[in-house]
Protein backbone atom coordinates (compact mmCIF):
# COMPACT_ATOMS: atom_id res chain seq x y z
CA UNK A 1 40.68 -1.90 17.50
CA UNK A 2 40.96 -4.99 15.43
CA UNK A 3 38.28 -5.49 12.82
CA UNK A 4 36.21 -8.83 13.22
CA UNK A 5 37.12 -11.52 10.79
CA UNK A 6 35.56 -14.75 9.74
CA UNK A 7 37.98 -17.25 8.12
CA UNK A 8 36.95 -20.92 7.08
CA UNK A 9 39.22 -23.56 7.62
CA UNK A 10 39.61 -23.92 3.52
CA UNK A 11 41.08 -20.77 3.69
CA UNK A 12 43.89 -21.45 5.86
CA UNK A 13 47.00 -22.53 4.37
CA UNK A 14 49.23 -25.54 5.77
CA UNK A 15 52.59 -25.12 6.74
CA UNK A 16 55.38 -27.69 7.80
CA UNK A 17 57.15 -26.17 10.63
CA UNK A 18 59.09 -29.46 10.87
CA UNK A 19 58.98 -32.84 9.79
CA UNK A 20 55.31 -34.40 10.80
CA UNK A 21 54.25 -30.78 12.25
CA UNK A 22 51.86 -28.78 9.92
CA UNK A 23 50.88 -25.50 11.50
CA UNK A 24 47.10 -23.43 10.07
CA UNK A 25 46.95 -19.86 11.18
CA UNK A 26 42.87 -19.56 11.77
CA UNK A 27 43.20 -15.86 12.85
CA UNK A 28 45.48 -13.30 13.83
CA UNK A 29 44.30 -9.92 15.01
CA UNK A 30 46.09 -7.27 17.28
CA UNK A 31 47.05 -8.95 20.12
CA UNK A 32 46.51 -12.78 19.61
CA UNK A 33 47.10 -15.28 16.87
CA UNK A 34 44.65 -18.58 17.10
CA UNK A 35 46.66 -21.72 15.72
CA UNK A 36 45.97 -25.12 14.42
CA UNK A 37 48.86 -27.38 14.74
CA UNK A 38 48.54 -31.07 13.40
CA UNK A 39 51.07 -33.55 14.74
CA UNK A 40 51.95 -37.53 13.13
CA UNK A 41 52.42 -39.82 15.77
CA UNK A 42 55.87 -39.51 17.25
CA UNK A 43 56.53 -36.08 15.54
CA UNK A 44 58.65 -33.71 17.31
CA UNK A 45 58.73 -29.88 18.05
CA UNK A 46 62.18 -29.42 19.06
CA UNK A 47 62.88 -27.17 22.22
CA UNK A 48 62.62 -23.65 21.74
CA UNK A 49 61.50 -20.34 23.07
CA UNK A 50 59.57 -17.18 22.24
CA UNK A 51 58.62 -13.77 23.58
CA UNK A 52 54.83 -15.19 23.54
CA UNK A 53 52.59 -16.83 25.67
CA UNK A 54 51.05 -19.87 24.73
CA UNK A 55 48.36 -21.18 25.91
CA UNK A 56 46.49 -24.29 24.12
CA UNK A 57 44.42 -27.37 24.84
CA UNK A 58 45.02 -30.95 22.99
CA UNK A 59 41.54 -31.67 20.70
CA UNK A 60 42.68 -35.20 19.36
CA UNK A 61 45.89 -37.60 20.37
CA UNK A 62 48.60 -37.23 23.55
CA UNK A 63 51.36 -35.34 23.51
CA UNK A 64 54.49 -35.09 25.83
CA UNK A 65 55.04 -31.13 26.71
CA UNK A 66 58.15 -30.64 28.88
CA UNK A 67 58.38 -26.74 29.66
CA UNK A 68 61.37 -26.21 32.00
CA UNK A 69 62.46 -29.03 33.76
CA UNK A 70 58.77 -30.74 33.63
CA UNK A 71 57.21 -32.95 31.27
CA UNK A 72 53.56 -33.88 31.61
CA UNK A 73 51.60 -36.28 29.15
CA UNK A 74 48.52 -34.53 28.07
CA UNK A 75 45.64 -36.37 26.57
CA UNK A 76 42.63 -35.06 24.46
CA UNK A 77 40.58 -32.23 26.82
CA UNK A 78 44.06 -31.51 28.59
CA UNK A 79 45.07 -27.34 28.53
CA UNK A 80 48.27 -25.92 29.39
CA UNK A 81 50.14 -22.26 29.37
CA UNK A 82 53.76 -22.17 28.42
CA UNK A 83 54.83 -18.37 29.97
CA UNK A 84 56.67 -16.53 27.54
CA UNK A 85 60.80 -16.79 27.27
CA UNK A 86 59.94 -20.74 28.44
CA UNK A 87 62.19 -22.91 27.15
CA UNK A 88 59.69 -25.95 25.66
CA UNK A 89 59.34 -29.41 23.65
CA UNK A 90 56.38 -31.28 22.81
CA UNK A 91 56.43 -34.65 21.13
CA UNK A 92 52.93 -36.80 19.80
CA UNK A 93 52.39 -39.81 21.23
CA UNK A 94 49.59 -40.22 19.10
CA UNK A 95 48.47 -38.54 15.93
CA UNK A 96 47.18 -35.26 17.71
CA UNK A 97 45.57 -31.86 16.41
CA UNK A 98 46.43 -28.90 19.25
CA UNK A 99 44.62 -25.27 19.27
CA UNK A 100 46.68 -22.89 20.75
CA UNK A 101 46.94 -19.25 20.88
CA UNK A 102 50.05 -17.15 20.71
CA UNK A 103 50.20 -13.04 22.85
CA UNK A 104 51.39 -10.64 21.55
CA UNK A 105 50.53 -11.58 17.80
CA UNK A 106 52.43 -13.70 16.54
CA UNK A 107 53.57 -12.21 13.26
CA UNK A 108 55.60 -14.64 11.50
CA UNK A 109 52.22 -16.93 12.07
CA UNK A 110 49.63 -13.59 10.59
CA UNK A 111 50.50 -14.12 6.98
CA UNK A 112 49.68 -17.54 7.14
């Protein structure tokens, strides 16, 4: 069983994952890591996939997620679940902060 954990968002550390795209790790336990992902307007995440599902919902901005063949704007209050192996793109529209979370952990994220 994972042990509870309190982390304030000082102690998170920023990462670029690409140009514009600054990912915070706010917890990782055993099954699920919790993600903040900052995005400058009309920065990019190119396409990729992982093992993990993703779910998240967009706190501040728009973004354009395509996940497959489907693109859908999503403005602030908008969720969405990418299924895991899901080949996916999201690009700002706006400056926009995301919360997402990642299962099975996702460990490159945990050290964060």
């Amino acid at each position: 069983m994972a042990e509870t954990r309190f982390r304030g968002f000082d102690e998170t550390n920023a990462v670029e994952m690409f140009p514009g795209v600054v990912r915070r790790t706010l917890v990782s336990g055993d099954r699920q890591t919790l993600v903040r992902i900052d995005l400058d307007h009309d920065a990019q995440v190119p396409e990729h996939t992982h093992l993990h599902e993703q779910a998240g919902t967009v706190i501040t901005g728009r973004i354009l997620l395509r996940v497959g063949g489907e693109s859908q704007e999503l403005g602030e209050g908008a969720s969405y679940l990418i299924p895991g192996d899901a080949p996916h793109f999201v690009q700002a529209l706006a400056p926009t902060t995301l919360v997402e979370v990642f299962a099975p952990v996702r460990e490159e994220f945990s050290s964060d």
